[in-house]
N, C-alpha and C. Protein backbone atom coordinates (compact mmCIF):
# COMPACT_ATOMS: atom_id res chain seq x y z
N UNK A 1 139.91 -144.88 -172.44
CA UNK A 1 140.69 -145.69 -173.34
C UNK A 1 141.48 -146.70 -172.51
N UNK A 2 141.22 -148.25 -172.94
CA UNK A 2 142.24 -149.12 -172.07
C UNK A 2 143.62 -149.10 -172.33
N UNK A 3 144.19 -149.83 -171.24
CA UNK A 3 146.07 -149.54 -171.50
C UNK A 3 146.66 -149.93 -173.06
N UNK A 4 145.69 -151.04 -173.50
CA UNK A 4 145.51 -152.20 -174.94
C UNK A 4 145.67 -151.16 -175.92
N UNK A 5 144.67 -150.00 -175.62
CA UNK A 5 144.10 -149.54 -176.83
C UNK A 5 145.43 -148.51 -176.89
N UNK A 6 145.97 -147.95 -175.73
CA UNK A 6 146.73 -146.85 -176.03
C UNK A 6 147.93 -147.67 -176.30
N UNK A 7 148.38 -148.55 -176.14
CA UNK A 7 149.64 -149.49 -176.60
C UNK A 7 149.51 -149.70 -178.37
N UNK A 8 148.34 -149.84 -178.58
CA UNK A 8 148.27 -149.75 -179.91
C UNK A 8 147.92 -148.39 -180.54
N UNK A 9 147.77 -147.50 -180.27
CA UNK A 9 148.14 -146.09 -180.96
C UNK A 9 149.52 -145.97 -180.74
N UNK A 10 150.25 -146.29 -179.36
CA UNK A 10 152.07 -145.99 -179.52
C UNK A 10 152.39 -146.72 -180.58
N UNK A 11 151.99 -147.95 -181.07
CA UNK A 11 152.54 -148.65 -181.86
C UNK A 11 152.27 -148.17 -183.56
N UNK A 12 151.09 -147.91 -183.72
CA UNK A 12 150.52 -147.26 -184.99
C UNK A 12 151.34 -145.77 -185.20
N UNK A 13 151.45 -144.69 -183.79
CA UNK A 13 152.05 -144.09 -184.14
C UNK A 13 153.97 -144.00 -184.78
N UNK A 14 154.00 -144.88 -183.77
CA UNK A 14 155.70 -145.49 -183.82
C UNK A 14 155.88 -146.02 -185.86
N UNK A 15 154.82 -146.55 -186.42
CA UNK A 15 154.61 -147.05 -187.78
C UNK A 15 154.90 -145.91 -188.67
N UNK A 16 154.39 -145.26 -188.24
CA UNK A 16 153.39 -143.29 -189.00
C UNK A 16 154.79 -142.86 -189.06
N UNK A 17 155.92 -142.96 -188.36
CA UNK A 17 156.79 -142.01 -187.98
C UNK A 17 157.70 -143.00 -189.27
N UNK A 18 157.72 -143.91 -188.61
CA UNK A 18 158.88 -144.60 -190.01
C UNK A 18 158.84 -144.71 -190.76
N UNK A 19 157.38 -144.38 -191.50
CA UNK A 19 156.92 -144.63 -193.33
C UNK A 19 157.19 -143.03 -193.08
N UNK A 20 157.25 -142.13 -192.93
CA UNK A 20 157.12 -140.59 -193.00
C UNK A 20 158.90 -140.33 -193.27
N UNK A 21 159.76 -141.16 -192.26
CA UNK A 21 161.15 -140.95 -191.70
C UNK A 21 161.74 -141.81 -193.86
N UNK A 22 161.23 -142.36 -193.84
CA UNK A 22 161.67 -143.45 -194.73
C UNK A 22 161.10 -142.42 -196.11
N UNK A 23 159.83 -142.16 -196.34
CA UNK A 23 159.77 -141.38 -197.36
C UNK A 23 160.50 -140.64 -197.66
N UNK A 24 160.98 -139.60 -196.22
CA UNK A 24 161.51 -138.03 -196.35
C UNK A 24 163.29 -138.76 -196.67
N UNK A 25 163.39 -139.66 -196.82
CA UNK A 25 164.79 -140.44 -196.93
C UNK A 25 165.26 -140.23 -198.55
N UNK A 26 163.67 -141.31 -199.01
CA UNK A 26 163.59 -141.62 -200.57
C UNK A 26 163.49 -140.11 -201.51
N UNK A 27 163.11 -139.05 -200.83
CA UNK A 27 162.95 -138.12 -201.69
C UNK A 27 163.96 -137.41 -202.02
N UNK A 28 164.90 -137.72 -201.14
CA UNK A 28 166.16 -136.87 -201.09
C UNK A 28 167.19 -137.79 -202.13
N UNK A 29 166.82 -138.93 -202.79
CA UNK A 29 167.54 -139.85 -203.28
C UNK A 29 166.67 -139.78 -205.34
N UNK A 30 165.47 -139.20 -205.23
CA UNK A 30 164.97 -139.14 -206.10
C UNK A 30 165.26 -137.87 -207.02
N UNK A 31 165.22 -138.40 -208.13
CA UNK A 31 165.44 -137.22 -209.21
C UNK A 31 164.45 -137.52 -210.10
N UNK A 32 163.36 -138.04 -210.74
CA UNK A 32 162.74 -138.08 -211.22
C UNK A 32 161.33 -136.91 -210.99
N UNK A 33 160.71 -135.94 -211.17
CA UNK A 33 160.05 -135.28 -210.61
C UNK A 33 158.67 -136.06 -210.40
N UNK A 34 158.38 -137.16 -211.06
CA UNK A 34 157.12 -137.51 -211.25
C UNK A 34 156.89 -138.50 -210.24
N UNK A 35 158.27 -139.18 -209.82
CA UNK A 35 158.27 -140.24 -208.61
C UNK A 35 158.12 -139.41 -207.32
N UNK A 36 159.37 -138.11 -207.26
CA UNK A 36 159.34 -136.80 -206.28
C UNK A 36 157.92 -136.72 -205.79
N UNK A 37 157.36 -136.43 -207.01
CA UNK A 37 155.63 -135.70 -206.48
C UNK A 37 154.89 -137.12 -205.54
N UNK A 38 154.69 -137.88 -206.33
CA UNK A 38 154.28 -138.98 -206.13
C UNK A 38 154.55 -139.48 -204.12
N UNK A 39 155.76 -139.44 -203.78
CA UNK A 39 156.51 -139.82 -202.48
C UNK A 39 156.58 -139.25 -201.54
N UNK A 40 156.06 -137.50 -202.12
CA UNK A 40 155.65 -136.74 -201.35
C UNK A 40 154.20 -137.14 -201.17
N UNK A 41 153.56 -137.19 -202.03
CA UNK A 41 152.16 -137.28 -201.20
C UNK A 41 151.58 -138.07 -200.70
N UNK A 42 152.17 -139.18 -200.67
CA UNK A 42 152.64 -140.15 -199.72
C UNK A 42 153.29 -139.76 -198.03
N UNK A 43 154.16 -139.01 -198.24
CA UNK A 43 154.28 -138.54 -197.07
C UNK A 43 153.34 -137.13 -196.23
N UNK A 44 152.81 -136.59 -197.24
CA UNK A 44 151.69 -135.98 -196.94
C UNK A 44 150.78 -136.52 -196.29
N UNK A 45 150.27 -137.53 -196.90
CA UNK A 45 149.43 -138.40 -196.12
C UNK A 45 149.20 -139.42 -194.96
N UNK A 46 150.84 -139.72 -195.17
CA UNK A 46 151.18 -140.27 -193.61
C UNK A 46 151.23 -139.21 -192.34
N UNK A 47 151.71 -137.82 -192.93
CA UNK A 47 151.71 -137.39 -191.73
C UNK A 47 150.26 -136.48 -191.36
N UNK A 48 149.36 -137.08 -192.45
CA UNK A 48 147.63 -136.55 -191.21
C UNK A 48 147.09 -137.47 -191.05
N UNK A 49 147.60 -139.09 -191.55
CA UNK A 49 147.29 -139.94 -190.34
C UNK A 49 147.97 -139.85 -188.90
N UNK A 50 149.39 -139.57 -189.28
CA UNK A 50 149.83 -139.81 -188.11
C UNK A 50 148.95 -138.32 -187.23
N UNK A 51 148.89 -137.21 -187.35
CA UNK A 51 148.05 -136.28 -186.50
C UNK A 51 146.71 -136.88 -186.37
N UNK A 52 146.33 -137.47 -187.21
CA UNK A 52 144.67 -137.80 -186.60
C UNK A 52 144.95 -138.94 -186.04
N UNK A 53 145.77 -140.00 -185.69
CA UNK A 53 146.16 -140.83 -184.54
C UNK A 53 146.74 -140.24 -183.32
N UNK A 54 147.08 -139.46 -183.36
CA UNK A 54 147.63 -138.25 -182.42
C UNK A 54 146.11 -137.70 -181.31
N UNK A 55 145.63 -137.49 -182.54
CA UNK A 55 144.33 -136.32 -181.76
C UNK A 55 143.90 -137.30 -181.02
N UNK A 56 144.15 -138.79 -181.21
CA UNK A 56 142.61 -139.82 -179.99
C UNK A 56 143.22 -139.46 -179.20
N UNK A 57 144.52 -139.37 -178.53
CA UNK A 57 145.14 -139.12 -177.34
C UNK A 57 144.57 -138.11 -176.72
């Protein structure tokens, strides 16, 4: 893997972490259960991208 390529997984990962950091923010602010569910799986899903951006390493 070139230095390029791993500069851009720090950066993709560095992304992964702040939509995840930012979800787990919004949920704690939500009372609606249907938005709740919704923001979670959203953050569900950011965080097995962020592990399967993880694993190229």
């Amino acid at each position: 893997m070139t230095s390029k390529e791993l500069m851009y997984l720090e950066d993709a990962l560095g992304h992964e972490t702040f939509f995840r950091t930012k979800l787990k923010e919004t949920l704690g602010l939500l009372q609606d259960e249907t938005l709740r569910d919704c923001v979670a799986q959203m953050e569900q899903q950011h965080q097995h991208i962020f592990t399967d951006l993880y694993g190229l390493l």
